[in-house]
C-alpha atoms as a PDB file:
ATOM      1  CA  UNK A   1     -47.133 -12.069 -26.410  1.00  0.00           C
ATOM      2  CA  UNK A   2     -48.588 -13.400 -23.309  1.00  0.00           C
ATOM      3  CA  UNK A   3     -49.341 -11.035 -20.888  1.00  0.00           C
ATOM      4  CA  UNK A   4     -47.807 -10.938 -17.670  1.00  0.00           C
ATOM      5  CA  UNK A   5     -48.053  -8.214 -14.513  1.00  0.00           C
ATOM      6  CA  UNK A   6     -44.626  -6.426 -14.023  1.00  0.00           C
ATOM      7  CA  UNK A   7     -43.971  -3.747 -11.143  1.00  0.00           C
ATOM      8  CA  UNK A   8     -41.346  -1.258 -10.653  1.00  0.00           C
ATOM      9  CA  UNK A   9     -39.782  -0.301  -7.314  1.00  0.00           C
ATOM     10  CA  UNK A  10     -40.915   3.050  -5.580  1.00  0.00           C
ATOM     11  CA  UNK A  11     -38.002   4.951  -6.669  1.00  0.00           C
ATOM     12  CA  UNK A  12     -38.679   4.137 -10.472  1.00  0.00           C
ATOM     13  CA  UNK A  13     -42.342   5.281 -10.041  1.00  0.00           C
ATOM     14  CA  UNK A  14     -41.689   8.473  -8.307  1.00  0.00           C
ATOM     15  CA  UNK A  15     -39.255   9.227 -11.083  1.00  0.00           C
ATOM     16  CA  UNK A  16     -42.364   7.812 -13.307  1.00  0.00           C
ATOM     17  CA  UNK A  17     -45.011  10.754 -11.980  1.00  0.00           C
ATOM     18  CA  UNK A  18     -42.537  13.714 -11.912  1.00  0.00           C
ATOM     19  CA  UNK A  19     -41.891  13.223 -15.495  1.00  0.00           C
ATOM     20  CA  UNK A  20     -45.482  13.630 -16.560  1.00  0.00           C
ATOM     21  CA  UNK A  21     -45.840  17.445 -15.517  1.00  0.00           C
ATOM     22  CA  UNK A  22     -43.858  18.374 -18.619  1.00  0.00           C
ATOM     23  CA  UNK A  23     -43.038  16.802 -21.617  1.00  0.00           C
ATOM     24  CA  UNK A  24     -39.888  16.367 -23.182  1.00  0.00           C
ATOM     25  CA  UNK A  25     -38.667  18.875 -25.278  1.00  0.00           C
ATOM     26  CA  UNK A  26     -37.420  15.900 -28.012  1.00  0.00           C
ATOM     27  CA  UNK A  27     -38.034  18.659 -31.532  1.00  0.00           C
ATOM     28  CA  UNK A  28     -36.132  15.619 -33.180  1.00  0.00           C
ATOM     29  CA  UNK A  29     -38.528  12.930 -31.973  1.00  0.00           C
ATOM     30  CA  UNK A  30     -41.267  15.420 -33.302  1.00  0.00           C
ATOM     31  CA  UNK A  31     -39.666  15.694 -36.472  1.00  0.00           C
ATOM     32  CA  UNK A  32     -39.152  12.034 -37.053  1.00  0.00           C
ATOM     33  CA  UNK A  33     -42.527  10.912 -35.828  1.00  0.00           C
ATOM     34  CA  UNK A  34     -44.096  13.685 -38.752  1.00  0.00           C
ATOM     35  CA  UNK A  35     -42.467  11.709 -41.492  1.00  0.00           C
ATOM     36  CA  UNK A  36     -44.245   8.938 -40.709  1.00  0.00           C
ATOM     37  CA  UNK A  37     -41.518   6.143 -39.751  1.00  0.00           C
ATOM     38  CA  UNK A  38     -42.546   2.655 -40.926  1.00  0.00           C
ATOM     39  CA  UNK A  39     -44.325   4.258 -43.833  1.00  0.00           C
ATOM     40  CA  UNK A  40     -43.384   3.641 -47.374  1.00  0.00           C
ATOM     41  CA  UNK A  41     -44.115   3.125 -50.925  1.00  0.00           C
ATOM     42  CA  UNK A  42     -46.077   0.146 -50.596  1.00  0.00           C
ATOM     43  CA  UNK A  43     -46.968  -0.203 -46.611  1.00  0.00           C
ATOM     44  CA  UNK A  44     -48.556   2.696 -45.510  1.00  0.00           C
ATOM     45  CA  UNK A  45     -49.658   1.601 -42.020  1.00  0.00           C
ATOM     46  CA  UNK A  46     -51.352   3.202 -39.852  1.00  0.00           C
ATOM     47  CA  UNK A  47     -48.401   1.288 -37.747  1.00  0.00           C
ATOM     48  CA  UNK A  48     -47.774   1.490 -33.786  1.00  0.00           C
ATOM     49  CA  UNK A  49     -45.549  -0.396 -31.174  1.00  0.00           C
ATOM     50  CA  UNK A  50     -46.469  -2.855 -29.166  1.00  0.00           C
ATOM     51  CA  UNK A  51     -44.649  -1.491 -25.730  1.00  0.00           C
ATOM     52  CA  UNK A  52     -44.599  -4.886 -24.838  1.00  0.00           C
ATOM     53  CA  UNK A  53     -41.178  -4.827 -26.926  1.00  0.00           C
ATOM     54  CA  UNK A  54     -39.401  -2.886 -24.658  1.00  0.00           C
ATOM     55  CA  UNK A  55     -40.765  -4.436 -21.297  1.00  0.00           C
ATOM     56  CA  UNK A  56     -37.301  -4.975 -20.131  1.00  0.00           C
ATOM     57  CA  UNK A  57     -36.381  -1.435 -20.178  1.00  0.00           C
ATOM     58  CA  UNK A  58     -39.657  -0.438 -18.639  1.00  0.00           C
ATOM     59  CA  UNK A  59     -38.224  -2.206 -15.455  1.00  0.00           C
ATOM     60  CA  UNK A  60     -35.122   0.264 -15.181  1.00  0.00           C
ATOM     61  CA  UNK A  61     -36.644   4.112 -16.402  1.00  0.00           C
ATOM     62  CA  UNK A  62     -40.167   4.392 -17.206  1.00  0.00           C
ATOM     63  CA  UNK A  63     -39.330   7.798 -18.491  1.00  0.00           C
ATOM     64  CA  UNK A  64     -36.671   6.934 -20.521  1.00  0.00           C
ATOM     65  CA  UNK A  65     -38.146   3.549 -22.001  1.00  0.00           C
ATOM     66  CA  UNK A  66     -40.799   5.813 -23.606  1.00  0.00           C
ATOM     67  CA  UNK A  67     -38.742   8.225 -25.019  1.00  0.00           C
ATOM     68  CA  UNK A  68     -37.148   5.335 -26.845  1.00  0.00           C
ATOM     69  CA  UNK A  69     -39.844   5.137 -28.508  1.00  0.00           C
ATOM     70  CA  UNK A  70     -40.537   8.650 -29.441  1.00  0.00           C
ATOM     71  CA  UNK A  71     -36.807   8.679 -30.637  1.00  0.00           C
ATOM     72  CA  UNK A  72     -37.635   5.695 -32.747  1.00  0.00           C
ATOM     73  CA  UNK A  73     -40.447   7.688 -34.560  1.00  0.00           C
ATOM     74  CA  UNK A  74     -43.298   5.994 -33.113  1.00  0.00           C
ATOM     75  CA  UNK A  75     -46.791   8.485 -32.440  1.00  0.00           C
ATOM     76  CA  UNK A  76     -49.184   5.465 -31.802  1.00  0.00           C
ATOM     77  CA  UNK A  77     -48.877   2.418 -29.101  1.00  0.00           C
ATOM     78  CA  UNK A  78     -50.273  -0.723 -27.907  1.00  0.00           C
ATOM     79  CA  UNK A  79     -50.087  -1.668 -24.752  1.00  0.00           C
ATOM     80  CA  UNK A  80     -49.249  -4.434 -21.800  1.00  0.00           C
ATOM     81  CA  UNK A  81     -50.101  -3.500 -19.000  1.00  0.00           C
ATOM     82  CA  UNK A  82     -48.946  -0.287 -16.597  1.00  0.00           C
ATOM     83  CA  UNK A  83     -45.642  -1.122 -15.144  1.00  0.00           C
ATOM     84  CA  UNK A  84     -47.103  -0.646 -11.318  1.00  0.00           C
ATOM     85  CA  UNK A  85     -48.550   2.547 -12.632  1.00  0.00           C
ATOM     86  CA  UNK A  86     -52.622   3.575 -12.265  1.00  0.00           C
ATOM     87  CA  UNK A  87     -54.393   3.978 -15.505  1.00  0.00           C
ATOM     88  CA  UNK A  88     -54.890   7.719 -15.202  1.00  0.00           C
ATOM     89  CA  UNK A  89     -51.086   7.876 -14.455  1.00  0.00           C
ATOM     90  CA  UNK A  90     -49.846   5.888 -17.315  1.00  0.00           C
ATOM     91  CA  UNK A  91     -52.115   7.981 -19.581  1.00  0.00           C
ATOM     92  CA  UNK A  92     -50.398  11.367 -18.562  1.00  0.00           C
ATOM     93  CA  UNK A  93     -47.019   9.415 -19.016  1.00  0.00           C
ATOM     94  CA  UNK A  94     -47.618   8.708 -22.264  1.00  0.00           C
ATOM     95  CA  UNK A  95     -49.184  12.074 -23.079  1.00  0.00           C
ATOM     96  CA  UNK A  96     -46.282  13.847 -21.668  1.00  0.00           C
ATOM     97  CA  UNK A  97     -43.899  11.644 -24.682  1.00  0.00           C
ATOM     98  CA  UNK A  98     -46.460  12.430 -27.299  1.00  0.00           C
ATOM     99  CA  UNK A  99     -47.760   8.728 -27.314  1.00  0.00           C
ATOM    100  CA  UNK A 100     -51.243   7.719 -28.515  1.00  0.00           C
ATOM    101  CA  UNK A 101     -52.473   4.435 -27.145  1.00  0.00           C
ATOM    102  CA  UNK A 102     -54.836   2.572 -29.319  1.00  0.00           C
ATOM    103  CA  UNK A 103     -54.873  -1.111 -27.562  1.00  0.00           C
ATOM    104  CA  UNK A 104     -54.302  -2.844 -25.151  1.00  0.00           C
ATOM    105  CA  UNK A 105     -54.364  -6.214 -23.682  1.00  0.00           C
ATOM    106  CA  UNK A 106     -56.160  -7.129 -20.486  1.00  0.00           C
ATOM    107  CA  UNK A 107     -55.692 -10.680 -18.513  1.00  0.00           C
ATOM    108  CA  UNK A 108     -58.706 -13.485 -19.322  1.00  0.00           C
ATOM    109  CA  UNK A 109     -59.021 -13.477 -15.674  1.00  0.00           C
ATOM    110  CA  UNK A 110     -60.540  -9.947 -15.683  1.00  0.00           C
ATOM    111  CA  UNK A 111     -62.202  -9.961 -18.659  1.00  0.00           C
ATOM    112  CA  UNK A 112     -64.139 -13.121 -17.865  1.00  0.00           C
ATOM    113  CA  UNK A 113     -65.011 -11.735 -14.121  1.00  0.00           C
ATOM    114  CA  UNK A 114     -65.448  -8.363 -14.481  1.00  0.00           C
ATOM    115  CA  UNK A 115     -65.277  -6.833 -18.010  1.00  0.00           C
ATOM    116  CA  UNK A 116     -66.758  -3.461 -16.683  1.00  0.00           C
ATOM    117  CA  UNK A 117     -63.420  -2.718 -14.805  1.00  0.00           C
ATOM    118  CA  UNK A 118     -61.567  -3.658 -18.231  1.00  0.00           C
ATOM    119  CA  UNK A 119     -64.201  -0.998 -19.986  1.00  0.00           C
ATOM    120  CA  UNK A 120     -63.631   1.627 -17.434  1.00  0.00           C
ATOM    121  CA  UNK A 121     -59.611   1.351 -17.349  1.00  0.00           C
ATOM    122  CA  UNK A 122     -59.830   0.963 -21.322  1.00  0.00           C
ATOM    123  CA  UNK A 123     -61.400   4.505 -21.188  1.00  0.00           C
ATOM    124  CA  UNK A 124     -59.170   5.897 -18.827  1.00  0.00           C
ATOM    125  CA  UNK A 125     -56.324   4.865 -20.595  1.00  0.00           C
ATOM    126  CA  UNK A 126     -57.383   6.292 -24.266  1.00  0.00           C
ATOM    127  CA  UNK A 127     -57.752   3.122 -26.181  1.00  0.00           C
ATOM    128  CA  UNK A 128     -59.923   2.198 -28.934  1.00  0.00           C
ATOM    129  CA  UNK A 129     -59.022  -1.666 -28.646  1.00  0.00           C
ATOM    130  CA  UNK A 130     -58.632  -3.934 -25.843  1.00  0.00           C
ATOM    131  CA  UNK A 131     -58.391  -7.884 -25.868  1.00  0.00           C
ATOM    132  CA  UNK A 132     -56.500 -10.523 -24.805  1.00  0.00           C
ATOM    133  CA  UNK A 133     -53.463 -12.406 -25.866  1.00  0.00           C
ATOM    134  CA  UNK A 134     -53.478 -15.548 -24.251  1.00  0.00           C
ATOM    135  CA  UNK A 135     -56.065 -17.862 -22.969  1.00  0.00           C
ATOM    136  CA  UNK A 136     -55.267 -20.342 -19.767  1.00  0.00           C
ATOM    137  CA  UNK A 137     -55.360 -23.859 -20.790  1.00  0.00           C
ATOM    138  CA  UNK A 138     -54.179 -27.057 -19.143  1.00  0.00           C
ATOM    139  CA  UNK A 139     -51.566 -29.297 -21.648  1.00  0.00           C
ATOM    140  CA  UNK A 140     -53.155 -28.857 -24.660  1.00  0.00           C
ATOM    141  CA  UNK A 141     -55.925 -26.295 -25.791  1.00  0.00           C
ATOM    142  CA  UNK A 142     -58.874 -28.404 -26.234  1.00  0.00           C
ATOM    143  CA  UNK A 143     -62.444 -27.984 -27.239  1.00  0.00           C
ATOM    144  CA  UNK A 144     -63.834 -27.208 -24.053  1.00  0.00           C
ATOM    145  CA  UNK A 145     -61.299 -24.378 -22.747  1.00  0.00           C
ATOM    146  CA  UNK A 146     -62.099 -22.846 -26.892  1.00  0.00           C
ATOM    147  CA  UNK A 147     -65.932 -23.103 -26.330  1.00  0.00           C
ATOM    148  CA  UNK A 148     -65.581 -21.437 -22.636  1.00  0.00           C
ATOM    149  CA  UNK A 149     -63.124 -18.671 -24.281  1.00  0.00           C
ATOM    150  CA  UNK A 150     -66.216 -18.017 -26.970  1.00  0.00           C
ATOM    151  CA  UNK A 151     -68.247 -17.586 -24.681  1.00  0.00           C
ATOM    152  CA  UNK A 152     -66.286 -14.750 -22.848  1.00  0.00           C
ATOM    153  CA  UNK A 153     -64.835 -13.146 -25.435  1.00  0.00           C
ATOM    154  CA  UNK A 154     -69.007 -12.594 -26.869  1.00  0.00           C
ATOM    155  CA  UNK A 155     -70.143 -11.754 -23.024  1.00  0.00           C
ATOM    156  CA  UNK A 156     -66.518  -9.172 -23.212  1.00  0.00           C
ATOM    157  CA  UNK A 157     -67.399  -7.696 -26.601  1.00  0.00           C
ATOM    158  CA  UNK A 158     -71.012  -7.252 -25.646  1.00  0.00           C
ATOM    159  CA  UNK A 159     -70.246  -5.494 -22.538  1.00  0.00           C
ATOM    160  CA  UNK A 160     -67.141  -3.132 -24.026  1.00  0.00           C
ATOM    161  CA  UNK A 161     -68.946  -1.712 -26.894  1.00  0.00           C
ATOM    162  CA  UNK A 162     -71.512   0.558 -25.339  1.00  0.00           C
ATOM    163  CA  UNK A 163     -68.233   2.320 -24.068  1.00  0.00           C
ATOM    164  CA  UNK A 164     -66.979   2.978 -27.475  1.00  0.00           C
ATOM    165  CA  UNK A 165     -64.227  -0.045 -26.997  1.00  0.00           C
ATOM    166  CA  UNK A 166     -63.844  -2.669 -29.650  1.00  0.00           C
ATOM    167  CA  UNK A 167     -63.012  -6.148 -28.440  1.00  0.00           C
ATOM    168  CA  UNK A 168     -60.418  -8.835 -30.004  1.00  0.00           C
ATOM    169  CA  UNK A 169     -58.533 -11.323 -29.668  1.00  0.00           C
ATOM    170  CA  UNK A 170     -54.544 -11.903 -30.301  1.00  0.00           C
ATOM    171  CA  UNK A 171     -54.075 -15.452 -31.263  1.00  0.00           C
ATOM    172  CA  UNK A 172     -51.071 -17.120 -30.082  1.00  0.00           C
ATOM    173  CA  UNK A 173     -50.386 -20.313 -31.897  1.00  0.00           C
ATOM    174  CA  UNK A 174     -52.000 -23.069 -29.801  1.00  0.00           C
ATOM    175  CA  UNK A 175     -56.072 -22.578 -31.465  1.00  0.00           C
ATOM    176  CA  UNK A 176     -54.832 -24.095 -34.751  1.00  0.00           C
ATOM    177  CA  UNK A 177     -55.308 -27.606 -32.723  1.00  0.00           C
ATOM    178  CA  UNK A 178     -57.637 -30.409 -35.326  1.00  0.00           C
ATOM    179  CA  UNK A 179     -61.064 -29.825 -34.405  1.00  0.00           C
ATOM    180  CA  UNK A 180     -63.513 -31.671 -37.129  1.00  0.00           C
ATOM    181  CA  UNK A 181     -62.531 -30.643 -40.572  1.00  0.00           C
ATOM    182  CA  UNK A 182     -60.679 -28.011 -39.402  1.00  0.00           C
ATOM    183  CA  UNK A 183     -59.192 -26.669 -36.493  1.00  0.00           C
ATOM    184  CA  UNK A 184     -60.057 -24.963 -33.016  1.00  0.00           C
ATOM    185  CA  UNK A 185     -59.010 -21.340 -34.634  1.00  0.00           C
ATOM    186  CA  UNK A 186     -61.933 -22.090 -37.402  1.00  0.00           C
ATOM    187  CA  UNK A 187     -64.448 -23.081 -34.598  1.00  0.00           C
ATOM    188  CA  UNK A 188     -63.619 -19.929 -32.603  1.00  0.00           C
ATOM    189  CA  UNK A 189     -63.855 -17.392 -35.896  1.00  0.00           C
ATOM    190  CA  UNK A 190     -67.102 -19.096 -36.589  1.00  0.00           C
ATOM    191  CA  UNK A 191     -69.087 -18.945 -33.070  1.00  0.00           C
ATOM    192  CA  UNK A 192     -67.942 -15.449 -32.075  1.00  0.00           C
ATOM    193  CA  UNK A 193     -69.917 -12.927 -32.888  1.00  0.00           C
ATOM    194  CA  UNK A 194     -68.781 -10.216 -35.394  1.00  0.00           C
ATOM    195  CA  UNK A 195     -70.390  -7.358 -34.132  1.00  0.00           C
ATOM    196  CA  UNK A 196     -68.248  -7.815 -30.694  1.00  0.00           C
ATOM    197  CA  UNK A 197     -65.265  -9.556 -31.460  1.00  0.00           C
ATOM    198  CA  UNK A 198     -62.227  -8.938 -33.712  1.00  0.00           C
ATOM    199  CA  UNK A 199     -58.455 -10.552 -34.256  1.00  0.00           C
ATOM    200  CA  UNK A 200     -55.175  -9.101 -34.182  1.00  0.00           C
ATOM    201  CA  UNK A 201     -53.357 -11.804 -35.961  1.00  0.00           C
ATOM    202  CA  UNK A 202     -49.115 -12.130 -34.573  1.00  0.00           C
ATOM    203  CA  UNK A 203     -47.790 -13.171 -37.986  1.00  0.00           C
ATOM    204  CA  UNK A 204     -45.077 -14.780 -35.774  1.00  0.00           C
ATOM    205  CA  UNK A 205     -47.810 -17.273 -33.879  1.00  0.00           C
ATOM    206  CA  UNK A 206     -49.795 -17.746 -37.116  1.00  0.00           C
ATOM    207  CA  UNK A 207     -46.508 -19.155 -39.038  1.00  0.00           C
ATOM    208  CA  UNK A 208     -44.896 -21.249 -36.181  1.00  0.00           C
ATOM    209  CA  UNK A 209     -47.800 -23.288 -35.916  1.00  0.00           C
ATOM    210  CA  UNK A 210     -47.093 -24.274 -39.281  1.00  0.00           C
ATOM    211  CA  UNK A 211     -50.457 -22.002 -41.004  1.00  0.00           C
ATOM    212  CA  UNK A 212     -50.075 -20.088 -43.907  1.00  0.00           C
ATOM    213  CA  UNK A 213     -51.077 -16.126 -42.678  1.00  0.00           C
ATOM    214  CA  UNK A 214     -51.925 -15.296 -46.030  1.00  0.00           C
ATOM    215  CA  UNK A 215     -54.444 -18.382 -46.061  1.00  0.00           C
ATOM    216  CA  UNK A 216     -55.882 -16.772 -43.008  1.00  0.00           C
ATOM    217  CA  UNK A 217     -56.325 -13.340 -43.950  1.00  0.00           C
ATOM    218  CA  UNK A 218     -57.930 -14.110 -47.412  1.00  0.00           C
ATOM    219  CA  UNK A 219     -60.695 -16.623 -45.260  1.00  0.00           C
ATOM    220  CA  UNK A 220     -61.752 -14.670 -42.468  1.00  0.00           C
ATOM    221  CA  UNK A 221     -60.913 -11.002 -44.021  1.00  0.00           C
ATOM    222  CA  UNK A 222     -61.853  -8.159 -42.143  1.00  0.00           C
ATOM    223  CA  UNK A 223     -62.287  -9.796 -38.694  1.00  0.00           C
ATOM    224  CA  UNK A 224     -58.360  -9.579 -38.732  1.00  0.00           C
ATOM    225  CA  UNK A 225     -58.202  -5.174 -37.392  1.00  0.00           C
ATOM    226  CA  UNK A 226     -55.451  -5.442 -36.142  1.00  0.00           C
ATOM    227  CA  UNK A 227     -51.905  -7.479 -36.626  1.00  0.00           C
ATOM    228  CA  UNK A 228     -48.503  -7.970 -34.890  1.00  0.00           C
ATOM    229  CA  UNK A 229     -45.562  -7.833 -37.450  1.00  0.00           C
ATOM    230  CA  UNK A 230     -42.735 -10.237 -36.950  1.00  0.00           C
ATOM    231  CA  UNK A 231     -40.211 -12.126 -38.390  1.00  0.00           C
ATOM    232  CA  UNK A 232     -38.862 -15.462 -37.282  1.00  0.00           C
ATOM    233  CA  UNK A 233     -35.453 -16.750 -37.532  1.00  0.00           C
ATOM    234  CA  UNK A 234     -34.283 -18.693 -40.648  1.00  0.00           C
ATOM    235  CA  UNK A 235     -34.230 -22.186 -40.113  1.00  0.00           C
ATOM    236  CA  UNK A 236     -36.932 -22.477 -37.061  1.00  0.00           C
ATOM    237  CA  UNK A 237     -39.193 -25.523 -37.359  1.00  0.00           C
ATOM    238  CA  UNK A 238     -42.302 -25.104 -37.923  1.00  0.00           C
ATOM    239  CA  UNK A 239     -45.706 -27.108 -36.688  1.00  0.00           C
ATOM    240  CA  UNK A 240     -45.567 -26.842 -32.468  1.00  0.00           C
ATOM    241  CA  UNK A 241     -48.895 -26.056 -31.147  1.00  0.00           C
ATOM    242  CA  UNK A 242     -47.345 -25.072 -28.022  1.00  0.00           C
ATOM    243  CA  UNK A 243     -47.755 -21.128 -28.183  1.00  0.00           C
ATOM    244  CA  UNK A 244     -43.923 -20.828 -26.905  1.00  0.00           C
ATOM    245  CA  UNK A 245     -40.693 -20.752 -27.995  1.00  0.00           C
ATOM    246  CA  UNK A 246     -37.236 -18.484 -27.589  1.00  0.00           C
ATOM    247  CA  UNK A 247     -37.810 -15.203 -27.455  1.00  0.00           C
ATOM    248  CA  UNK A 248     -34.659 -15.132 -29.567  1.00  0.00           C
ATOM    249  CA  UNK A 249     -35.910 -16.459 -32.662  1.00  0.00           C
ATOM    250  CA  UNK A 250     -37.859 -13.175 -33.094  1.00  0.00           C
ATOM    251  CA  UNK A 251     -35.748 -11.085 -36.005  1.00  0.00           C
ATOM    252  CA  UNK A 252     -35.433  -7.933 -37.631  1.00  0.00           C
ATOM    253  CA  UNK A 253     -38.654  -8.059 -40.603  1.00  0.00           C
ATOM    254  CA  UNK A 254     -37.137  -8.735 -43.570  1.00  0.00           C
ATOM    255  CA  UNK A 255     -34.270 -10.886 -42.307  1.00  0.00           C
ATOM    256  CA  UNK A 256     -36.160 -14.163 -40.726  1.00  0.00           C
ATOM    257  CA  UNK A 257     -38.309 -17.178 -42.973  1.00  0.00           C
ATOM    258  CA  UNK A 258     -41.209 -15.020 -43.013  1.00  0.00           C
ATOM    259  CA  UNK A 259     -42.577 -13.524 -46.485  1.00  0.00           C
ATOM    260  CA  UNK A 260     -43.367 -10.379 -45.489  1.00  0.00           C
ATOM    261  CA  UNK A 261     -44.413  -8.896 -48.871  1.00  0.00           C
ATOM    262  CA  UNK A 262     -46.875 -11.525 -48.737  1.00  0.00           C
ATOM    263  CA  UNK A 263     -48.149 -10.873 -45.877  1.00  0.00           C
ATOM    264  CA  UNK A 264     -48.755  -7.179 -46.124  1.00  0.00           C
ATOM    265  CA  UNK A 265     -50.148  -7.293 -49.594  1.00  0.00           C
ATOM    266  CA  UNK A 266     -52.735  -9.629 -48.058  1.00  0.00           C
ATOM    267  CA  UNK A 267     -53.366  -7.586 -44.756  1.00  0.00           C
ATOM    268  CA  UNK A 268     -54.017  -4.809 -47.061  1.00  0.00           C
ATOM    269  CA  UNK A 269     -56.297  -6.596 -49.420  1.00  0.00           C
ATOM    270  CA  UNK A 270     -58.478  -7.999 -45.723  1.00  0.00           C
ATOM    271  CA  UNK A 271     -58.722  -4.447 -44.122  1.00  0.00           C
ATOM    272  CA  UNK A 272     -56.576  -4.587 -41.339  1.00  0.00           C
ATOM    273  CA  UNK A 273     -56.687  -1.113 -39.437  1.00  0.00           C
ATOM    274  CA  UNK A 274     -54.025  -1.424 -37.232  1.00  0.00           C
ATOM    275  CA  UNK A 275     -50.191  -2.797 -37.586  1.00  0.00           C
ATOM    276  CA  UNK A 276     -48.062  -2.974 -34.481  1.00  0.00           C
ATOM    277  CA  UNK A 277     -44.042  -3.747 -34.324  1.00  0.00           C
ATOM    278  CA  UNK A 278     -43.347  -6.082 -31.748  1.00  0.00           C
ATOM    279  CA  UNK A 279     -40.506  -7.402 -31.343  1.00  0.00           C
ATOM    280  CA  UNK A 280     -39.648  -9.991 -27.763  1.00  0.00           C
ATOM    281  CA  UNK A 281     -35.862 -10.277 -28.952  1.00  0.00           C
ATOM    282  CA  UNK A 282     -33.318  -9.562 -26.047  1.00  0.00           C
ATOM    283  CA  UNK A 283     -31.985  -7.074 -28.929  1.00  0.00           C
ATOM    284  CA  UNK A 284     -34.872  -5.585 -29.825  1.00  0.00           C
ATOM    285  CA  UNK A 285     -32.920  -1.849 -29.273  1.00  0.00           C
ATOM    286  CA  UNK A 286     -30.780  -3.093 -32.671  1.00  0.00           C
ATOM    287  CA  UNK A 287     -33.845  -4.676 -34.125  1.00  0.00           C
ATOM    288  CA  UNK A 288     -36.457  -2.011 -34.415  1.00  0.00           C
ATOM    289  CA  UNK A 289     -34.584   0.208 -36.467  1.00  0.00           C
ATOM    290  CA  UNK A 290     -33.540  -1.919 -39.071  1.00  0.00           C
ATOM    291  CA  UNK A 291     -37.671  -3.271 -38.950  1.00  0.00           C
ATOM    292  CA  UNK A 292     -38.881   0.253 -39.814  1.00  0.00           C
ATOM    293  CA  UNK A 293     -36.293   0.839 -42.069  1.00  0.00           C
ATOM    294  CA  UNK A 294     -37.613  -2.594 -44.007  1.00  0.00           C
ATOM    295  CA  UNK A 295     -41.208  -1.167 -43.906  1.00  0.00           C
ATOM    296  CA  UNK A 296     -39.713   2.120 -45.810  1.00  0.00           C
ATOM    297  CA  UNK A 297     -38.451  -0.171 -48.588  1.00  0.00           C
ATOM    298  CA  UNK A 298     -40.452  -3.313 -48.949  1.00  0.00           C
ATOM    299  CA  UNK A 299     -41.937  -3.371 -52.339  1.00  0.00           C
ATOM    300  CA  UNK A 300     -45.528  -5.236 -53.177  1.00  0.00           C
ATOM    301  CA  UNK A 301     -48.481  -4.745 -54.887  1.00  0.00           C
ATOM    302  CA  UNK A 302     -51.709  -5.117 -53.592  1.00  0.00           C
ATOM    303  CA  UNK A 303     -53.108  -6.342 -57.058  1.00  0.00           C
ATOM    304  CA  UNK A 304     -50.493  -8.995 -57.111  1.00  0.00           C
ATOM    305  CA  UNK A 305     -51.299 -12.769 -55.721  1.00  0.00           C
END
């Protein structure tokens, strides 16, 4: 996901603000969220949504777009951004629909210039988490814009965690340039510094790169807290270092060229903390449902390789 600024007009806002002075009276969003959607006999979370998902339907009903998610099940979220809302405003939002935030991603920009702010509006907002999904780069990422990055995402990490707030990174495809005997992703695991910085690895922008995930959870372990699950459309080829592609060859887990089991038996063997559904599909509505459902079900065992 790379994060962009969205705003609402006034109207949607206003509606925004009056619907945080009560919260919905949803007893069958409560009663789906306690069994523990997404949760099943082998993957047992703790799983979120990354609100990201539904940015399109943030643009129409604030309100509403939240709700969706309750309906779905979810309890915790990662977020984007706050749809033209202030940080203290967002938080009641999402308080009001029962909605835990745990992450969050912040622009380079800010966290480069002034990662105080980023602390402070982390806070605000609830999180535990908050990173960055997408570092600016000219043509192609090269060894200079990943040694700058480093060096911010150390100075970041350094400066969030008096405040409680754990720093990391969401990798998007482009770091797995050559660099020596490996590759820009290696040099960037290796020079930042463990105490400040952490990964959320998108399955999706580990695979279309042409990496194996499971290669990359088994060698860097528990620096991976936190992870994106996708799936990506049968048939997509594989190896572009370009950190783009359709938003419509994100799928429903369990139905794209990803192996899933795979992947979660090895997230669960490295210690990742935190899972988060997102899914950039123009169907995403259809496509959540039948994700969680797959999370239910899938069978693995973490003893298995």
């Amino acid at each position: 996901m790379k994060h962009t600024c969205r705003c609402l007009p006034l109207s949607a806002l206003a509606a925004a603000l009056a619907c945080c002075v009560a919260a919905p009276s949803s007893a069958a969003a409560d009663a789906t969220a306690s069994a523990q959607v997404g949760i099943g006999p082998s993957f047992k979370g703790p799983l979120g949504l990354q609100l990201y998902s539904l940015r399109d339907s943030f643009k129409h009903d604030m309100p509403d777009t939240l709700a969706k998610a309750r309906r779905l099940g979810f309890r915790n979220v990662e977020l984007a951004g706050t749809y033209g809302l202030a940080p203290a405003e967002f938080r009641k939002l999402l308080r009001a629909h029962r909605l835990r935030p745990i992450a969050g991603h912040f622009p380079f920009e800010k966290l480069r210039d002034d990662p105080e702010s980023v602390a402070a509006e982390a806070k605000t907002l609830g999180l535990r988490y908050a990173g960055c999904a997408w570092i600016p780069h000219h043509d192609a990422f090269d060894e200079q814009e990943c040694r700058a990055a480093i060096a911010v995402f150390n100075r970041a990490g350094a400066a969030l965690a008096p405040h409680g707030i754990r720093f990391f990174y969401h990798i998007h495809g482009y770091e797995f340039h050559p660099h020596g005997s490996g590759t820009l992703m290696d040099l960037m695991m290796a020079e930042t510094d463990p105490q400040f910085v952490a990964y959320e690895m998108d399955v999706f922008w580990a695979v279309f790169p042409g990496q194996d995930p499971v290669q990359l959870l088994e060698r860097y372990g528990a620096r991976w807290e936190l992870m994106h699950l996708k799936d990506m459309k049968k048939g997509l080829a594989l190896g572009s270092l370009s950190g783009s592609t359709d938003v419509r060859n994100d799928v429903a887990l369990g139905t794209g060229q990803i192996d899933m089991p795979a992947v979660l038996r090895a997230a669960r063997r490295a210690g990742v903390k935190w899972y988060f559904l997102e899914d950039e599909a123009p169907t995403v509505e259809e496509q959540l449902p039948v994700s969680l459902r797959y999370l239910e079900t899938v069978r693995f065992s973490v003893g298995q390789r």
